[in-house]
Protein backbone atom coordinates (compact mmCIF):
# COMPACT_ATOMS: atom_id res chain seq x y z
CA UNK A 1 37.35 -8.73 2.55
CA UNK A 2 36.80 -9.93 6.28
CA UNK A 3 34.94 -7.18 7.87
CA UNK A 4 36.95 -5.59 11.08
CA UNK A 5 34.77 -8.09 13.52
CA UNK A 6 38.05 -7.70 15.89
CA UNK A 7 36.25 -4.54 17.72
CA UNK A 8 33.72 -5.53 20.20
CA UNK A 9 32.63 -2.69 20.21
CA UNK A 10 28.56 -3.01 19.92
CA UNK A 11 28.20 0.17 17.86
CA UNK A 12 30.67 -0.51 15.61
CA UNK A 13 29.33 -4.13 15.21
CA UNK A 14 26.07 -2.41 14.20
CA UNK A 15 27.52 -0.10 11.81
CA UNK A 16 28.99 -2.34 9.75
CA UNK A 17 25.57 -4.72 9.49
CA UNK A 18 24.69 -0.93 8.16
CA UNK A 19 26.88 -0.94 5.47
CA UNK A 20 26.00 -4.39 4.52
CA UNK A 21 22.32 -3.26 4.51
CA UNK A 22 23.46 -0.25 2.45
CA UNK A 23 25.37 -2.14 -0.26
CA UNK A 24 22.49 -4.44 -0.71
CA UNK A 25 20.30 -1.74 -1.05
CA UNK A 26 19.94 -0.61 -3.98
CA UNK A 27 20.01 -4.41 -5.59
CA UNK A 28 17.03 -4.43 -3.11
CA UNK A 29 14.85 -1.08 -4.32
CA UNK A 30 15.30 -2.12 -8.35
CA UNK A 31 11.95 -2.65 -9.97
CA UNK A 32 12.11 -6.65 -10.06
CA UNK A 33 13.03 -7.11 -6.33
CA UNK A 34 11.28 -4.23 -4.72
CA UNK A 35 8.35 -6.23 -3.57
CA UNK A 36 9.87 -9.74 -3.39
CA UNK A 37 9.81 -10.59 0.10
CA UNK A 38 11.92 -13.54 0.05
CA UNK A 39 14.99 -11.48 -1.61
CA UNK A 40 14.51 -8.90 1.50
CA UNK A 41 14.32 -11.56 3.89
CA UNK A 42 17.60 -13.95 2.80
CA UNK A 43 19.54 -10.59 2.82
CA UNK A 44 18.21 -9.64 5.95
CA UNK A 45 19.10 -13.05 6.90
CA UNK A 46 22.49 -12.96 5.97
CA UNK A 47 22.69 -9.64 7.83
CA UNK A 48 21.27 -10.64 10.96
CA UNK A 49 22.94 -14.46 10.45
CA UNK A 50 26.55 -12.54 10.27
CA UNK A 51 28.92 -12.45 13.15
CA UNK A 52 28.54 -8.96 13.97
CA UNK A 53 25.22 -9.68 15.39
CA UNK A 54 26.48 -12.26 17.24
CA UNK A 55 26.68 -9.42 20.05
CA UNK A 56 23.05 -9.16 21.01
CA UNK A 57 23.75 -5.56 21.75
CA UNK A 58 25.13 -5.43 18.12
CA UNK A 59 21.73 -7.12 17.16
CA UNK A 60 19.37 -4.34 19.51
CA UNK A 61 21.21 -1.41 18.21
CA UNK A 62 20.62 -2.84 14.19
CA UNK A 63 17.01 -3.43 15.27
CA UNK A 64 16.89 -0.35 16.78
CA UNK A 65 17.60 1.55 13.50
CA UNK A 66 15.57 -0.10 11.13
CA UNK A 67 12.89 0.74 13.33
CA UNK A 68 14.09 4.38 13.04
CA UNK A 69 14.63 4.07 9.34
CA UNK A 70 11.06 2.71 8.72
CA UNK A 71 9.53 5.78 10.94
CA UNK A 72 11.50 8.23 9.40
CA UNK A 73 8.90 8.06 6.43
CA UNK A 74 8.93 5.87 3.21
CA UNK A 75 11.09 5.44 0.64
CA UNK A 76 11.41 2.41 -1.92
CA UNK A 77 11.23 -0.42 -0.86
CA UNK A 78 10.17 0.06 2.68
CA UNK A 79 6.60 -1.64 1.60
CA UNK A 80 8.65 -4.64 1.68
CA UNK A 81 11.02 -3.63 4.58
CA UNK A 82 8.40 -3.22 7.01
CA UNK A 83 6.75 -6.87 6.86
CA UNK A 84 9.85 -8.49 6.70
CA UNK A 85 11.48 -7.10 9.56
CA UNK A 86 8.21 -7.47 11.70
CA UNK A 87 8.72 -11.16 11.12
CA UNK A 88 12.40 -11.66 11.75
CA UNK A 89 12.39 -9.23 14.75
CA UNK A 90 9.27 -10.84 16.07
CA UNK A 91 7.13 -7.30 16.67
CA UNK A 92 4.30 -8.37 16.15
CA UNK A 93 4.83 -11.39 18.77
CA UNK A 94 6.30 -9.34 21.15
CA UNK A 95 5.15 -5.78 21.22
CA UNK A 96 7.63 -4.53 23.84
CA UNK A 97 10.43 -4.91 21.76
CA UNK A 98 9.13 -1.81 19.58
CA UNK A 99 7.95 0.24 22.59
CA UNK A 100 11.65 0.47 23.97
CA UNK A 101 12.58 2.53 20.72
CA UNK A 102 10.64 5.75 21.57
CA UNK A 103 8.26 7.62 19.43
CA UNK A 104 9.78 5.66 16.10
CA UNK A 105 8.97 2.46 18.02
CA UNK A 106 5.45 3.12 18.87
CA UNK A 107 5.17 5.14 15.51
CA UNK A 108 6.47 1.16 13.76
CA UNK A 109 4.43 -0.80 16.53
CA UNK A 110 1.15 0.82 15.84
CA UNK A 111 2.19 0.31 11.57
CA UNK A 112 3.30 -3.15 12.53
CA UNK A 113 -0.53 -3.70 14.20
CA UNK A 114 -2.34 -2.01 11.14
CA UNK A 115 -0.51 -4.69 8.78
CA UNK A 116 -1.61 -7.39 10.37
CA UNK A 117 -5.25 -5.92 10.36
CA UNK A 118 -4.65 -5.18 6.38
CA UNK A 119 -3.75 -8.65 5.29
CA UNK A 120 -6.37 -10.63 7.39
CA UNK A 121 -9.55 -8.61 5.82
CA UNK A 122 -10.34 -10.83 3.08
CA UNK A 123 -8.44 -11.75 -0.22
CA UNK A 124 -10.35 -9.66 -3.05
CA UNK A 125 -10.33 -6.58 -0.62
CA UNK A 126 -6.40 -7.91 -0.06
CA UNK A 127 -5.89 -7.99 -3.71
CA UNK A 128 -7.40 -4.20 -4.41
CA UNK A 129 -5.75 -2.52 -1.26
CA UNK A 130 -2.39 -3.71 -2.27
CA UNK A 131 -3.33 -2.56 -6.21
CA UNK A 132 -3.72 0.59 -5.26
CA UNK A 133 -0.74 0.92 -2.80
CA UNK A 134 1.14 -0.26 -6.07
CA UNK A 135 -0.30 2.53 -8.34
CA UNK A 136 0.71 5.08 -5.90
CA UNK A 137 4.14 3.92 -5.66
CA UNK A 138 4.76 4.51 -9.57
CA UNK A 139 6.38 7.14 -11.14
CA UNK A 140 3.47 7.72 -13.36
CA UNK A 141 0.31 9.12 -12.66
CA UNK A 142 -3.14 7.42 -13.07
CA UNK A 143 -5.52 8.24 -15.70
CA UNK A 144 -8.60 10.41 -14.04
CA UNK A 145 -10.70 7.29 -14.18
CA UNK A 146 -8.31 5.09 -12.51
CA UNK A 147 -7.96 8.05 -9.93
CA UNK A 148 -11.61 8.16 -9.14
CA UNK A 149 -11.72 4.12 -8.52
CA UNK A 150 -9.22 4.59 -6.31
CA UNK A 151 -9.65 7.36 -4.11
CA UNK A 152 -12.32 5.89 -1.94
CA UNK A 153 -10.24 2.80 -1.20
CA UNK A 154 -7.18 5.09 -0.74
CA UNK A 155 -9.40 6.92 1.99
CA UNK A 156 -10.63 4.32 3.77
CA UNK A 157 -6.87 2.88 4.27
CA UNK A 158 -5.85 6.20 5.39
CA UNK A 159 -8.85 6.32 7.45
CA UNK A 160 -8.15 2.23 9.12
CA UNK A 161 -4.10 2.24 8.08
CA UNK A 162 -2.63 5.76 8.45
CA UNK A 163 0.49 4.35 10.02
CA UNK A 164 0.65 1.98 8.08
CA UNK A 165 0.08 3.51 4.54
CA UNK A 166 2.71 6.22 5.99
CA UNK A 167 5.23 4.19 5.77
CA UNK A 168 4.98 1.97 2.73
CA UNK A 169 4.04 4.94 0.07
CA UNK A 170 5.49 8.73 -0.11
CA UNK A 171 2.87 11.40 1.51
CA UNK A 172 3.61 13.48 -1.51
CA UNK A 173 1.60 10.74 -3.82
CA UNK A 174 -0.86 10.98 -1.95
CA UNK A 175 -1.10 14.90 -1.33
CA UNK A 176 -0.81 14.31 -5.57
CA UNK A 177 -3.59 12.33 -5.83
CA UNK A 178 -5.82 14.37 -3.43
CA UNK A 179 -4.94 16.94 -5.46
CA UNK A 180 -6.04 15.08 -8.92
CA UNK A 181 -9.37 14.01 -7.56
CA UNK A 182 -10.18 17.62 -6.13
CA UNK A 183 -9.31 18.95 -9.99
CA UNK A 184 -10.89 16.05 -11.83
CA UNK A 185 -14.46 17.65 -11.72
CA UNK A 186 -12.85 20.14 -13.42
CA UNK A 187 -11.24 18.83 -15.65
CA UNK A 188 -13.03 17.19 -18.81
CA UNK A 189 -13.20 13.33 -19.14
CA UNK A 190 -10.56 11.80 -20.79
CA UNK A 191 -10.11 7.84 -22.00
CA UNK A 192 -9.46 5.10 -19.41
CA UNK A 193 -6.90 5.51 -16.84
């Protein structure tokens, strides 16, 4: 079905790269694509490729909600959402194009700016940061042991990366996890986590 591209209309060029962003969705968020970059960015591709965003006020107003999206707060699959449309929307090049969204702009600009800072602090750091991002992204809950390993990492990204970490894991798995460590004292040891 050929989308209704007749309307020039820039908002309703934008909603219907929505809707294509919506239907892909959930393809997007399952477990095997969640954190495959290249799968976000081809569909975000195709989205952005599409002649609805031919009309570069189309193209501001898509930008300009994925930006709102992302500051809104997480949810899956925004820990791949978030690098991939810094590169295709160039924020990190150009910081200005954020700042003209308001609060969610500077909120994603400032997120955008931790990243960066994230990936370039060394690769076994890299490796562990990203570990533990995982572990608070899953359902389950770690073992006490695994907890108390990753705590003080989780703290110092909060501390260096609260945008950041804001937006790629839920606050309530973290308020969890707080939660575990202040209890695990408490709580007798158990096997490994």
């Amino acid at each position: 079905m050929q989308p209704d591209l007749d309307r020039g209309d820039p908002q309703h060029l934008c909603d219907l790269a929505i809707a294509q962003y919506g239907a892909a969705l959930p393809r997007l968020t399952q477990a095997h694509v969640a954190g495959d970059d290249a799968s976000w960015r081809r569909e975000l591709e195709r989205i952005l490729d599409g002649e609805a965003m031919l009309n570069v006020c189309a193209r501001t107003l898509f930008e300009e909600v994925m930006t709102h999206l992302l500051a809104a707060g997480w949810k899956p699959g925004h820990e791949t959402l978030l690098p991939v449309a810094a590169s295709l929307f160039d924020w990190a090049g150009d910081r200005s194009r954020l700042l003209r969204f308001g609060a969610a702009g500077v909120l994603v600009d400032r997120a955008v700016a931790e990243l960066a800072l994230f990936n370039a602090l060394g690769h076994p750091a890299l490796a562990r940061r990203r570990r533990v991002l995982e572990r608070l992204r899953e359902p389950a809950r770690p073992g006490i042991d695994q907890l108390m390993q990753d705590m003080p990492w989780l703290d110092r990204m909060l501390e260096r990366f609260p945008n950041m970490v804001a937006l790629v894991v839920s606050p309530e798995a973290v308020d969890d996890w707080r939660a575990m460590a202040v209890r695990a004292p408490l709580e007798p040891a158990r096997g490994h986590g």
